[in-house]
Protein backbone atom coordinates (compact mmCIF):
# COMPACT_ATOMS: atom_id res chain seq x y z
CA UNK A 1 10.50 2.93 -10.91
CA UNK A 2 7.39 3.27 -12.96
CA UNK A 3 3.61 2.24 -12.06
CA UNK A 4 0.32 1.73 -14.34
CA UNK A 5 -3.16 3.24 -13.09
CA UNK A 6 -6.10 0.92 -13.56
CA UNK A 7 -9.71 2.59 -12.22
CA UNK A 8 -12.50 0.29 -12.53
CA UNK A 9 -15.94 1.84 -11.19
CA UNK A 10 -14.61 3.33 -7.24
CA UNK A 11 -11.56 1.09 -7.12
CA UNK A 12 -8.28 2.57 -7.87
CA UNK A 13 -5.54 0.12 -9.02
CA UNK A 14 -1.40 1.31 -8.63
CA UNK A 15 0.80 -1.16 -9.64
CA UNK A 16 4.20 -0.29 -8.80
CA UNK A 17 7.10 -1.61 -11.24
CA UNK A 18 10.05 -0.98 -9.08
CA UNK A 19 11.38 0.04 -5.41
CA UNK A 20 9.61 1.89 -2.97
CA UNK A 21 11.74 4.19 -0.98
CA UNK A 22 12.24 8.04 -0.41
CA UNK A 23 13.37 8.93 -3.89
CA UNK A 24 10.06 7.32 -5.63
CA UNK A 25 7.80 8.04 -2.72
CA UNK A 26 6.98 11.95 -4.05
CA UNK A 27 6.02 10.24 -7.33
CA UNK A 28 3.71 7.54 -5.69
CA UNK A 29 1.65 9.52 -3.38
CA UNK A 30 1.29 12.06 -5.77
CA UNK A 31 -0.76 9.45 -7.98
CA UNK A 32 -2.91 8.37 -5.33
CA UNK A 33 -3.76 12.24 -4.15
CA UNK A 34 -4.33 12.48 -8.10
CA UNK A 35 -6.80 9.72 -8.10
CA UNK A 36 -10.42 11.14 -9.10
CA UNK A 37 -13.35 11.92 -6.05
CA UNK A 38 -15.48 9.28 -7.05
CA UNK A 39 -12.38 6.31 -6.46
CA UNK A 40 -13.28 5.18 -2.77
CA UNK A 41 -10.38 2.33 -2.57
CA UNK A 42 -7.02 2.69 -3.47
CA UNK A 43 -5.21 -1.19 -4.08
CA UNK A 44 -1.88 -1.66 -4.20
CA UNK A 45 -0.51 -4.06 -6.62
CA UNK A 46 3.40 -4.94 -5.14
CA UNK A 47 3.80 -7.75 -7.54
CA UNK A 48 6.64 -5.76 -9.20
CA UNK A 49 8.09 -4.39 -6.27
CA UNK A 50 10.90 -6.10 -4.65
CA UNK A 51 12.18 -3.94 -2.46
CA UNK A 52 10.47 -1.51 -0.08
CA UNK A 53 11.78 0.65 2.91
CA UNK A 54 10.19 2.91 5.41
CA UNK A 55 9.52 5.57 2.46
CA UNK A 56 6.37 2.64 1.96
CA UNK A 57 5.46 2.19 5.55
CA UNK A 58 4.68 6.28 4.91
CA UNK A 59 3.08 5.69 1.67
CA UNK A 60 0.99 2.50 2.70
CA UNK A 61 -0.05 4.16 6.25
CA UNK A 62 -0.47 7.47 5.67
CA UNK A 63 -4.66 8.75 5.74
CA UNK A 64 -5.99 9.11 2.80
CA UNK A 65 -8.87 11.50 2.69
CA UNK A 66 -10.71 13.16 -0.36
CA UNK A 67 -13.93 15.66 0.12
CA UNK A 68 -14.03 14.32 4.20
CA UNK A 69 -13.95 10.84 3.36
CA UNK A 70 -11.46 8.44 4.24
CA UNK A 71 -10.04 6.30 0.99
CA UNK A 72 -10.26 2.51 1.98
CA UNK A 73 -6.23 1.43 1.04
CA UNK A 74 -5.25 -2.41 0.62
CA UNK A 75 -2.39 -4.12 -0.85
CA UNK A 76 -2.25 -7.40 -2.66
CA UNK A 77 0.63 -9.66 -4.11
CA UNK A 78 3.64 -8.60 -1.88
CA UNK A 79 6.83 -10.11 -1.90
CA UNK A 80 8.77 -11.39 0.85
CA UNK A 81 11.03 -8.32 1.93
CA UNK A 82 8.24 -5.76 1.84
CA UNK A 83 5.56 -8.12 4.14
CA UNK A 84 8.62 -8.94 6.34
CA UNK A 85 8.96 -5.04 6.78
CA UNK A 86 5.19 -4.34 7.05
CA UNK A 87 5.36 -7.68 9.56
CA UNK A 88 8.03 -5.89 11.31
CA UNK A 89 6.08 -2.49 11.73
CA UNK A 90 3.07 -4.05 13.10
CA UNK A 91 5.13 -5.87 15.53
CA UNK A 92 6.42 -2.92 16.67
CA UNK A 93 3.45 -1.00 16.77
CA UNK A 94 0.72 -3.68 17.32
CA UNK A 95 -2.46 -0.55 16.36
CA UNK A 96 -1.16 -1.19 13.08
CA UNK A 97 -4.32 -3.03 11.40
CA UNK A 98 -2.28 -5.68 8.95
CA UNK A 99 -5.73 -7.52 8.61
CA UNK A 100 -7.13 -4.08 7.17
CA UNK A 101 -4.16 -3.47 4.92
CA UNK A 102 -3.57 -7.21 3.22
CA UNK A 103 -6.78 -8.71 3.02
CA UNK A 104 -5.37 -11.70 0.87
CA UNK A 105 -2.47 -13.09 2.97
CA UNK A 106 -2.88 -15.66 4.95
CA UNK A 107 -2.90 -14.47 8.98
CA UNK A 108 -0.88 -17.07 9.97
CA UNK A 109 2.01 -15.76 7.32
CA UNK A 110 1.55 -12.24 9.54
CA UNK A 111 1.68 -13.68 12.73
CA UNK A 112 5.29 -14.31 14.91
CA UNK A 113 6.27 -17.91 15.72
């Protein structure tokens, strides 16, 4: 697993080129808590990813706060196992905010027939 760093302005951009699970989870989170004060959102580019387990329910729920603020975290471009686990975790803890985290897929992809 690898990932490239893209900061434009206060927006953060990881893009992660591999699998997210407990063996590349130290690596990911320690980019984000790397990621300068002034970077107030943190996206998630999974367009590489195919494969995620709980190790990125952690990475992709955990608070993110730098100086007292909270970091604003999204993801875009998943692929289908890692929204059917994030789909999963909401339904199993419905205060999950999905709308929050994936602001570009559809609702009616994250909602159960």
């Amino acid at each position: 697993m690898r990932f490239t760093l893209r900061i434009d302005d206060t927006v953060a951009r990881i893009t992660v080129h591999g699998d997210i699970d407990y063996q590349t989870l130290p690596t990911l989170r320690s980019a984000a808590a790397g990621l300068p004060p002034h970077v107030t959102e943190l996206l998630w580019d999974l367009r590489d990813a195919r494969f995620m387990d709980v190790a990125g329910l952690h990475l992709l729920f955990e608070p993110r706060s730098q100086e007292g603020t909270t970091r604003k975290t999204t993801v875009t471009n998943l692929r289908p196992q890692p929204l059917r686990l994030l789909v999963l975790a909401a339904e199993a803890n419905p205060a999950l905010e999905l709308a929050d985290l994936l602001p570009d897929t559809p609702q009616d992809t994250l909602l159960d027939d």
